[in-house]
N, C-alpha and C. Protein backbone atom coordinates (compact mmCIF):
# COMPACT_ATOMS: atom_id res chain seq x y z
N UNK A 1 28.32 91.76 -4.97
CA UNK A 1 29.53 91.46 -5.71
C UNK A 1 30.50 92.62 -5.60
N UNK A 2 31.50 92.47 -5.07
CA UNK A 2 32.84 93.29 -5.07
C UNK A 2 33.43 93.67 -6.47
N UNK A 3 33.51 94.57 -6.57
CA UNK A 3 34.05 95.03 -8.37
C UNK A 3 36.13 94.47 -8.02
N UNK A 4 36.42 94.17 -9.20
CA UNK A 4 38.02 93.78 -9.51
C UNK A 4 38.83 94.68 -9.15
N UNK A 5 38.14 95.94 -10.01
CA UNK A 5 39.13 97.26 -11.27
C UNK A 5 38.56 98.24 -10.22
N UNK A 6 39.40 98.45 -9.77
CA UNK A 6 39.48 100.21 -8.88
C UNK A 6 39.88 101.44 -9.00
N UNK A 7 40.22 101.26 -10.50
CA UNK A 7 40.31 102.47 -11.80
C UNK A 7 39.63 103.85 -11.18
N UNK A 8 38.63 103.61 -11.26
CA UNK A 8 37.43 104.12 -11.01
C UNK A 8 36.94 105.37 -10.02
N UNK A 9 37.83 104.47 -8.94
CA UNK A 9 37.49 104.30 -7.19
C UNK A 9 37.74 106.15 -6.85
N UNK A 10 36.96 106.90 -6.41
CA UNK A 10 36.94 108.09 -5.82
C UNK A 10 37.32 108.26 -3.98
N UNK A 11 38.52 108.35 -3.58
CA UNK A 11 38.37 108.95 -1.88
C UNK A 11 37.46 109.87 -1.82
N UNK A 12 36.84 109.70 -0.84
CA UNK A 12 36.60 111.11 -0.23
C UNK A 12 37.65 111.82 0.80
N UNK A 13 38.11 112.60 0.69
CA UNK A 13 38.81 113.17 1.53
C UNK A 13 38.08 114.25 2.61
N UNK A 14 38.05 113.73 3.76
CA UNK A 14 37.65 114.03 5.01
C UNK A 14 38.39 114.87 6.23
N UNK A 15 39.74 115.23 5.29
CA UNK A 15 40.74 115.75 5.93
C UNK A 15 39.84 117.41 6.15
N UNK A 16 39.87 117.84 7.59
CA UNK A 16 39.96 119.55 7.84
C UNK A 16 40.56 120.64 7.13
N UNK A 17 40.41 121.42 6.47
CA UNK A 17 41.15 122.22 5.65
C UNK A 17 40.79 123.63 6.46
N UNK A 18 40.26 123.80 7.61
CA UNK A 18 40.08 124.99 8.11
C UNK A 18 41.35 125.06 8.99
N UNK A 19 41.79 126.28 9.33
CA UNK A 19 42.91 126.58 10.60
C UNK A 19 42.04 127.40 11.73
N UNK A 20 42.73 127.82 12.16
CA UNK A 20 42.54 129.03 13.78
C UNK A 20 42.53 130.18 13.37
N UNK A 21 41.61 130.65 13.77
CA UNK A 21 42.20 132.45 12.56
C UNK A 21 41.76 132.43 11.35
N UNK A 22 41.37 131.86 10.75
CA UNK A 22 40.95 131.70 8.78
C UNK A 22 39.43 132.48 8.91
N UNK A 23 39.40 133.05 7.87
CA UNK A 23 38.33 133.89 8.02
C UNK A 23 37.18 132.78 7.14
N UNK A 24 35.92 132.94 7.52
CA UNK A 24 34.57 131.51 6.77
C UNK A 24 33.40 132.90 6.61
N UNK A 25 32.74 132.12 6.12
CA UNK A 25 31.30 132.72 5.44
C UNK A 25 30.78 131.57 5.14
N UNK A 26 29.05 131.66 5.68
CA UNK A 26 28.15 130.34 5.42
C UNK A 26 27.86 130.56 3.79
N UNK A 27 27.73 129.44 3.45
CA UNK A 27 27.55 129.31 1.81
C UNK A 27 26.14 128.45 2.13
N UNK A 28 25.40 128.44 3.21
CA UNK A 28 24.00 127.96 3.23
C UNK A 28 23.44 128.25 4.23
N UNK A 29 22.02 128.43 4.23
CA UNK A 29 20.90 129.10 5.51
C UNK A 29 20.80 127.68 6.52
N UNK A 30 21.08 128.19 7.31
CA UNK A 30 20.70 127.01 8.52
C UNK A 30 18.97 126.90 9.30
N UNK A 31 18.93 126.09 10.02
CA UNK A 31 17.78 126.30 10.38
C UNK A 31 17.96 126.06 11.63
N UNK A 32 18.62 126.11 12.51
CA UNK A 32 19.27 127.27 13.71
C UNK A 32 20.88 127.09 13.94
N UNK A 33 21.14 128.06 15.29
CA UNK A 33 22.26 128.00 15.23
C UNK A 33 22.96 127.36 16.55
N UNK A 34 23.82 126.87 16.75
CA UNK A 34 24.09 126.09 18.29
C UNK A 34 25.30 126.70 18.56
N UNK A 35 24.73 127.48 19.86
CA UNK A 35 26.29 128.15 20.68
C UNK A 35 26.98 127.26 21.00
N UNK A 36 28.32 128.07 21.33
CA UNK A 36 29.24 127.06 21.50
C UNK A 36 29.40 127.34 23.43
N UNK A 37 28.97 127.27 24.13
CA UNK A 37 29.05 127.56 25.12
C UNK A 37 29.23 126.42 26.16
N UNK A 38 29.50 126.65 27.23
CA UNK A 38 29.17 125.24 28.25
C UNK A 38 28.30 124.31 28.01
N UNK A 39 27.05 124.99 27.92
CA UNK A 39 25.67 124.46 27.62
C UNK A 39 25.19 125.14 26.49
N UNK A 40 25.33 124.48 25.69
CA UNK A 40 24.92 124.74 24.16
C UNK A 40 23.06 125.19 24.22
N UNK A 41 23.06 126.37 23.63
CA UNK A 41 21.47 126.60 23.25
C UNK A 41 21.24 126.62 21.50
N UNK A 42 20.19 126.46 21.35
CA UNK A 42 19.99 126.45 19.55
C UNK A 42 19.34 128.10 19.60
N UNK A 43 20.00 128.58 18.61
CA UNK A 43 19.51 130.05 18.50
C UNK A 43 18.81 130.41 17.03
N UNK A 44 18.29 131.49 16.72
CA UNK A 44 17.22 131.70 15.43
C UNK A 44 18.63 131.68 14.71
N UNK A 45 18.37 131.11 13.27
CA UNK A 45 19.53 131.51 12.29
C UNK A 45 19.65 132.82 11.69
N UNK A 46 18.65 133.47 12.19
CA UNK A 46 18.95 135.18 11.56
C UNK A 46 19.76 135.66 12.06
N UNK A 47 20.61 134.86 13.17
CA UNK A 47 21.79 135.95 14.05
C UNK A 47 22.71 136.37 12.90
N UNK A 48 23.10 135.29 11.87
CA UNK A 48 24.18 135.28 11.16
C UNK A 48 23.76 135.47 10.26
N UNK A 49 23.95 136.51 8.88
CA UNK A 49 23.70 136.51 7.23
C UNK A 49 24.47 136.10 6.34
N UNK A 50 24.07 135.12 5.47
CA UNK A 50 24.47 134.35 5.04
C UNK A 50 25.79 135.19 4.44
N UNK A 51 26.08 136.02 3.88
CA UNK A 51 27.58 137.43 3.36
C UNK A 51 28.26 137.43 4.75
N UNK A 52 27.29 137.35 5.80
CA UNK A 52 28.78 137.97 6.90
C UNK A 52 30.19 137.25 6.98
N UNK A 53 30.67 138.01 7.45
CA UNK A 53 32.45 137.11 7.56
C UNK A 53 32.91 137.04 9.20
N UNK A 54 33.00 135.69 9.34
CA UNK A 54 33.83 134.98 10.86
C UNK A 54 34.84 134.70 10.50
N UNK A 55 35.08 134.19 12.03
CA UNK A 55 36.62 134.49 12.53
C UNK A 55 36.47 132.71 13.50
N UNK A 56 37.55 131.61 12.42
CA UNK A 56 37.43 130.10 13.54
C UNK A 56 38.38 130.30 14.38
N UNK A 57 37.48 130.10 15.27
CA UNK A 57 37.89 129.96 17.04
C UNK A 57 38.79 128.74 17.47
N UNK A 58 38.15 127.74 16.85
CA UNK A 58 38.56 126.26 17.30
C UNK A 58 38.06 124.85 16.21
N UNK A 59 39.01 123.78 16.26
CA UNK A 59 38.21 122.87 15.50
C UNK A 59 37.99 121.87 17.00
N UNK A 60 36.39 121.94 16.64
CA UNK A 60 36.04 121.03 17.63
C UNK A 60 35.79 119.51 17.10
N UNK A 61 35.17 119.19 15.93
CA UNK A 61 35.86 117.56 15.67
C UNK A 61 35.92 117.41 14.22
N UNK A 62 36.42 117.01 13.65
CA UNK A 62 36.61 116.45 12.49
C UNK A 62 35.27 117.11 11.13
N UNK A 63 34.20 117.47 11.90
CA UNK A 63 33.62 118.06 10.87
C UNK A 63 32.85 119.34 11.40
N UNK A 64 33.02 119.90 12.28
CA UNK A 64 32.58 120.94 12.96
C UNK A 64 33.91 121.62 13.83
N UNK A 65 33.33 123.08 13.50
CA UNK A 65 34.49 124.41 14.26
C UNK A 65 33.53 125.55 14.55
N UNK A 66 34.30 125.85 15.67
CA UNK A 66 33.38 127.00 15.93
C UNK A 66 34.14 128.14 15.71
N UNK A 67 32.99 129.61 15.43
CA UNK A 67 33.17 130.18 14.51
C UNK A 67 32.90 131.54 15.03
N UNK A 68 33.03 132.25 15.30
CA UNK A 68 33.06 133.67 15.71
C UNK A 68 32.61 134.57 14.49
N UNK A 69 30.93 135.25 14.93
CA UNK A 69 30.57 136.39 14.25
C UNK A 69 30.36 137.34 14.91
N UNK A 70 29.35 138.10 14.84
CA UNK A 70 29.48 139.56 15.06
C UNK A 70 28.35 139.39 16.32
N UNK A 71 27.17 138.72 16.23
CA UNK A 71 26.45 138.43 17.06
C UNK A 71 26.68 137.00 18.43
N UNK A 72 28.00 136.17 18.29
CA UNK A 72 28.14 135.43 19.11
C UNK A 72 28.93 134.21 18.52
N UNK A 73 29.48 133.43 19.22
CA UNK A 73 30.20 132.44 18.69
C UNK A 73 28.92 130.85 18.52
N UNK A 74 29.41 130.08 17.58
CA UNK A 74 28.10 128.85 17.01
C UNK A 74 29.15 128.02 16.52
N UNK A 75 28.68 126.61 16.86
CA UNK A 75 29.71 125.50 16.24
C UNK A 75 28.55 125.46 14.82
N UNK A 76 29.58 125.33 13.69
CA UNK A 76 29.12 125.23 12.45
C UNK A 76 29.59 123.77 11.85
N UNK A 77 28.89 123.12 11.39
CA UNK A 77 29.41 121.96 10.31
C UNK A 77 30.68 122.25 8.86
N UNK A 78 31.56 121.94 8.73
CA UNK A 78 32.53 122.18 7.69
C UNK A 78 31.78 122.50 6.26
N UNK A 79 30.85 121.54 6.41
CA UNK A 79 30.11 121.44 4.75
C UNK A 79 29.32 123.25 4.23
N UNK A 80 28.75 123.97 5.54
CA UNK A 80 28.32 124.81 5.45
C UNK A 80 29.02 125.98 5.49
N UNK A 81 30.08 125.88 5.26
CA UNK A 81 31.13 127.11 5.17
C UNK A 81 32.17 127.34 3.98
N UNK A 82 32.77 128.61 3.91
CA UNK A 82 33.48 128.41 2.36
C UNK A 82 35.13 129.39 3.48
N UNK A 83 36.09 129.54 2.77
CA UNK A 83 37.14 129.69 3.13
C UNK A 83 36.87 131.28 2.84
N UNK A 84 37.08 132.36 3.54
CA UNK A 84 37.27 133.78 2.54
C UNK A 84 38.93 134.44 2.38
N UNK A 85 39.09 134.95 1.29
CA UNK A 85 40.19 135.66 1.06
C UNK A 85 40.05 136.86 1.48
N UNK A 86 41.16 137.46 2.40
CA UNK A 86 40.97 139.51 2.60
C UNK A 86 42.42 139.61 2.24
C-alpha cells in the first residue's frame, strides 16, 4: 500500500559535497585500501591513520574520490570521510 500524506517523506540527498583540493580525514577504519592507479591493488589499511589529513585529487563517481595521503593516493567511499577545517 502506497501511503497518501508525504508530510513525512525524508530525501536523501546524494549530492557530492567534496571539491578538488578540500582537505578529508577517515572518520572510519577500513579493511583495506584500493589505489587509485591504472590497475588498482587493495593495500593493508594501516597505510592511512585514521587522524591523518588528505588532500582530494579527483571525484571519481558520485560516491567515491580519490584522496591523497602521505603514504599514496586510494579511492575512498564519501561515507568514510569527514571534511577538515585548517
Amino acid at each position: 500500500m502506497i501511503p497518501n500524506d508525504f508530510t513525512n517523506l525524508k530525501l536523501i540527498d546524494n549530492e557530492m559535497d567534496f571539491q578538488i583540493n578540500q582537505r578529508v580525514k577517515l572518520i572510519a577504519p577500513l579493511p583495506y585500501l584500493k589505489t587509485s592507479e591504472n590497475m588498482p591493488m587493495l593495500r593493508p589499511p594501516d597505510l592511512v591513520a585514521i587522524d591523518e589529513i588528505g588532500e582530494v585529487l579527483s571525484l571519481r563517481s558520485p560516491e567515491t574520490v580519490e584522496v591523497k595521503f602521505r603514504r599514496g593516493n586510494f579511492l575512498i567511499d564519501i561515507d568514510k570521510l569527514q571534511k577538515v577545517e585548517i
